[in-house]
Protein backbone atom coordinates (compact mmCIF):
# COMPACT_ATOMS: atom_id res chain seq x y z
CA UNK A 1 103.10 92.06 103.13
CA UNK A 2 102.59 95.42 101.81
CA UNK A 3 106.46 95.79 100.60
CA UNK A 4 106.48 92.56 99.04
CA UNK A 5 103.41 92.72 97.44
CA UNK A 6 104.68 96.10 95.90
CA UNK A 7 107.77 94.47 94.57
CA UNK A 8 105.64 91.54 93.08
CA UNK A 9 103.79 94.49 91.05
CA UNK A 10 107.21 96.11 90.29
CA UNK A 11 108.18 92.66 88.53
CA UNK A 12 105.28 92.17 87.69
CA UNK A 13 104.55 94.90 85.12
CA UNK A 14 107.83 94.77 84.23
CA UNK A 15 107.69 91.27 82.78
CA UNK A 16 105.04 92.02 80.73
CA UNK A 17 107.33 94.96 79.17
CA UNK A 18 106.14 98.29 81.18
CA UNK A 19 108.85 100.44 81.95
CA UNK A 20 108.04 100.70 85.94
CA UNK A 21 109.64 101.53 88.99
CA UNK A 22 109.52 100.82 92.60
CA UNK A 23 109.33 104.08 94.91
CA UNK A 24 109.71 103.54 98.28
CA UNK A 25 108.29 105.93 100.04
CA UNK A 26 107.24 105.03 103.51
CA UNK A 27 108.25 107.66 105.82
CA UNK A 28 107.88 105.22 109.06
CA UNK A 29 109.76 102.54 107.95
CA UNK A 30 111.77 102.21 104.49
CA UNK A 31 112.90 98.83 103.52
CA UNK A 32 112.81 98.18 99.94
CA UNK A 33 116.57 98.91 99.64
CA UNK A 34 117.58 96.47 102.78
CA UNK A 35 114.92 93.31 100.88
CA UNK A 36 116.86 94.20 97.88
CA UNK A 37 119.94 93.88 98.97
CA UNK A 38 120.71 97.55 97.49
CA UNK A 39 122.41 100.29 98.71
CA UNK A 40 121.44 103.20 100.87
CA UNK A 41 122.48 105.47 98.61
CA UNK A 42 121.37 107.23 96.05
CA UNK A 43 118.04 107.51 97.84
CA UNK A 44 114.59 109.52 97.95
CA UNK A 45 116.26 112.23 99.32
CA UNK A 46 118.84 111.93 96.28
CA UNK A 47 116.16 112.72 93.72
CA UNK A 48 114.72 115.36 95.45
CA UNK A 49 117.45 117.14 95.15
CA UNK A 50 117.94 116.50 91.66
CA UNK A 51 114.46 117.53 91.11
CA UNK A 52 113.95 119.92 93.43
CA UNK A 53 117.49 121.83 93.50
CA UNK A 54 118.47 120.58 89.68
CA UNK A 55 121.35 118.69 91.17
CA UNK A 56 121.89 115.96 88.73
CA UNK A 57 119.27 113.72 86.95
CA UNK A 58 116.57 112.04 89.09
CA UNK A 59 116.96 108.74 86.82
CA UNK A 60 120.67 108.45 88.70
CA UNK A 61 118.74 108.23 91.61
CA UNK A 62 117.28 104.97 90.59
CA UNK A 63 119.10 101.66 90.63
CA UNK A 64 118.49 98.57 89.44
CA UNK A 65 117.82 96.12 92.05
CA UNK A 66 116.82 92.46 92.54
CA UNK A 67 114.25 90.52 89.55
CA UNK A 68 116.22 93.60 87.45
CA UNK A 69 113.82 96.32 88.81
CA UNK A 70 113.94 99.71 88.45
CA UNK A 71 114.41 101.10 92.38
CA UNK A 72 114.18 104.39 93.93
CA UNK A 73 115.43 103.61 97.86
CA UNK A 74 113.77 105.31 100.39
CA UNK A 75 114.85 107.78 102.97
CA UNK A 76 118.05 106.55 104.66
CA UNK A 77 116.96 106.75 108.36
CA UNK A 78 113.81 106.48 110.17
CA UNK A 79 114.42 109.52 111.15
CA UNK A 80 114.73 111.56 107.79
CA UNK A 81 111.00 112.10 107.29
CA UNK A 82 111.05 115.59 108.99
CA UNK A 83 114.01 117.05 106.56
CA UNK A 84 111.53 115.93 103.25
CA UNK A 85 108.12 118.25 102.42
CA UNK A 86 105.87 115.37 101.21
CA UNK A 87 105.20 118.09 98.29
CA UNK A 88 108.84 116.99 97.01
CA UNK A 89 108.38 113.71 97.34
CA UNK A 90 104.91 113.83 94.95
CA UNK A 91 107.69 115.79 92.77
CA UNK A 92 109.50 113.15 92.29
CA UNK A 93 107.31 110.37 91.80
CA UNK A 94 106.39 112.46 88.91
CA UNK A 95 109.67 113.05 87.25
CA UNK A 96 109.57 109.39 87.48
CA UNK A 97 106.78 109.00 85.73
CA UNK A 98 107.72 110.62 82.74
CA UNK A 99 110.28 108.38 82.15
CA UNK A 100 107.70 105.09 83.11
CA UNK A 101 104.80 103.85 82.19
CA UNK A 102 103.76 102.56 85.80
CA UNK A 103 105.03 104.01 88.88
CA UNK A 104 104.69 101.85 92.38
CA UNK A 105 105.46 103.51 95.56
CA UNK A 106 105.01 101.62 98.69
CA UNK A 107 103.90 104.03 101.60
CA UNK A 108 103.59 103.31 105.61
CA UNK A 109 100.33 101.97 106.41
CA UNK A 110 99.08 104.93 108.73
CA UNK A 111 97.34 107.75 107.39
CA UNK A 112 96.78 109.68 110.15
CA UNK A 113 96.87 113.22 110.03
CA UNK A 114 99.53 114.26 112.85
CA UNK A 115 100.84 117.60 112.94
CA UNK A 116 104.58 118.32 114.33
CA UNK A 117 106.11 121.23 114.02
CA UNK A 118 104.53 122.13 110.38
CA UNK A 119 105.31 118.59 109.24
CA UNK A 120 102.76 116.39 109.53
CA UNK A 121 104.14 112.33 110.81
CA UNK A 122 102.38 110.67 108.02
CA UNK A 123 102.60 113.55 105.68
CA UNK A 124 103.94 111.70 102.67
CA UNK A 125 101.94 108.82 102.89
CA UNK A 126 99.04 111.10 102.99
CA UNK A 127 100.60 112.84 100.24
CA UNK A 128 101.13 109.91 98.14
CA UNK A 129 97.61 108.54 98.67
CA UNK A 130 95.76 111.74 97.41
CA UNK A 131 97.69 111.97 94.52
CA UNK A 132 97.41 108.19 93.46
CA UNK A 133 95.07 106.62 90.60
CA UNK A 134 95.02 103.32 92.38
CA UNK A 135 95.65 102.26 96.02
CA UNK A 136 96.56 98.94 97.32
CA UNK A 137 95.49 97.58 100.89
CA UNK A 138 97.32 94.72 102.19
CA UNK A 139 96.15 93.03 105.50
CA UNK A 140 97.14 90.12 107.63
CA UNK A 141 94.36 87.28 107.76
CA UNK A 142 93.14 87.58 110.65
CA UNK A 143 89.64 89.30 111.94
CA UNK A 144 92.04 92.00 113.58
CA UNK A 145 93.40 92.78 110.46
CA UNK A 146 90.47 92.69 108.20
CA UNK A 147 88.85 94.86 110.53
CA UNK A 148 92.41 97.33 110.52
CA UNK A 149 92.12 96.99 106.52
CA UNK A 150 88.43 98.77 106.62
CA UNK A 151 89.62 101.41 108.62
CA UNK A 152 92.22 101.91 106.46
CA UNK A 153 89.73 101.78 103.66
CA UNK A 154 87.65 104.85 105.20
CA UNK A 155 90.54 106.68 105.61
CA UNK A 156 91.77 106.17 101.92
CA UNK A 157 88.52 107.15 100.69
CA UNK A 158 88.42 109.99 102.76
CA UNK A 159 91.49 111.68 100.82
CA UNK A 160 91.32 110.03 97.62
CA UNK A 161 87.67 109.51 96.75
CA UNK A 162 88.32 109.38 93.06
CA UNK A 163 91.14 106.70 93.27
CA UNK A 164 90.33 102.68 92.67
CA UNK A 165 90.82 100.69 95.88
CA UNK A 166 92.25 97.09 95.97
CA UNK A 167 92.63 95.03 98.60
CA UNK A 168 94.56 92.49 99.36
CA UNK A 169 94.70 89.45 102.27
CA UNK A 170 98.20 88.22 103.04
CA UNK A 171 98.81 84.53 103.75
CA UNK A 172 95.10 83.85 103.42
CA UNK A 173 94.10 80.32 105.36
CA UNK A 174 93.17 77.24 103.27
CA UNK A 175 90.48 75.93 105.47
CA UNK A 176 86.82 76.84 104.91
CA UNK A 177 86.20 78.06 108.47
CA UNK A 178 88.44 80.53 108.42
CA UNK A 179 87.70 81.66 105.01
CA UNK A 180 84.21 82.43 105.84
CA UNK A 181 85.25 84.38 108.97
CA UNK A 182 87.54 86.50 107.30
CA UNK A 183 85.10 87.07 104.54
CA UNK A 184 82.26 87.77 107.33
């Protein structure tokens, strides 16, 4: 829910005539470019070098992908989040930003703070959240996942206390009963 919701925004603020683009930036499991239909490459680990190393222009890193959005593709394996400092990935979303008005990244949905080796597992979501303005919660509708979402909620506030929270309930029920429980 959380990828497609992210897209939605993408379009979203693009339709309206905001220059935006779509980061993805989920270190556990990058997907934006496979919804899309867009290539692997160039990818997040394309514009850090561009930004990082001054190897080319980090807008070349961006593609245009499905609705006509402006797409930076994440890292091309699962795997690739230990060979990317989430310090160059904030980099980057920033370069980005100074060529858009509105800058969406989707991260993984674990914030955790899980040390290997120097690099931390959930290092660039982390990252991404403590840096952000505004953070977007997405949870199944279920109790389970309402109860996930809150957890998630302490954990956002506890590195971003500053930033605005919203949340959001994916494919929320129609019937009263269950409304109220989720809502409980």
């Amino acid at each position: 829910g959380a990828t497609e919701l992210a897209i939605a925004f993408t379009a979203a603020l693009r339709s309206q005539g905001g220059r935006a683009a779509l980061v993805d930036a989920d270190e556990v499991v990058p997907s934006i470019a496979r919804r899309l239909g867009l290539p692997i490459e160039p990818n997040l680990r394309s514009a850090i070098e561009s930004v990082e190393y001054r190897m080319g222009d980090v807008d070349a890193a961006i593609v245009r992908g499905g609705r006509e959005l402006d797409v930076l593709s994440g890292l091309p394996n699962v795997g690739a989040w230990s060979q990317v400092r989430p310090t160059e990935v904030l980099d980057v979303i920033e370069a980005v930003g100074r060529t858009r008005r509105h800058v969406i990244a989707n991260v993984a949905s674990r914030l955790e703070d899980v040390g290997r080796g120097g690099r931390s597992r959930y290092g660039i979501s982390r990252a991404v959240v403590c840096d952000a303005s505004d953070v977007i919660g997405v949870a199944p509708a279920t109790p389970v996942g309402v109860t996930r979402l809150l957890g998630w909620v302490a954990d956002v506030r506890a590195l971003n206390a500053g930033a605005a929270i919203h949340l959001a309930i994916n494919r929320a029920p129609r019937d009263a009963f269950r409304k109220a429980e989720l809502e409980q």
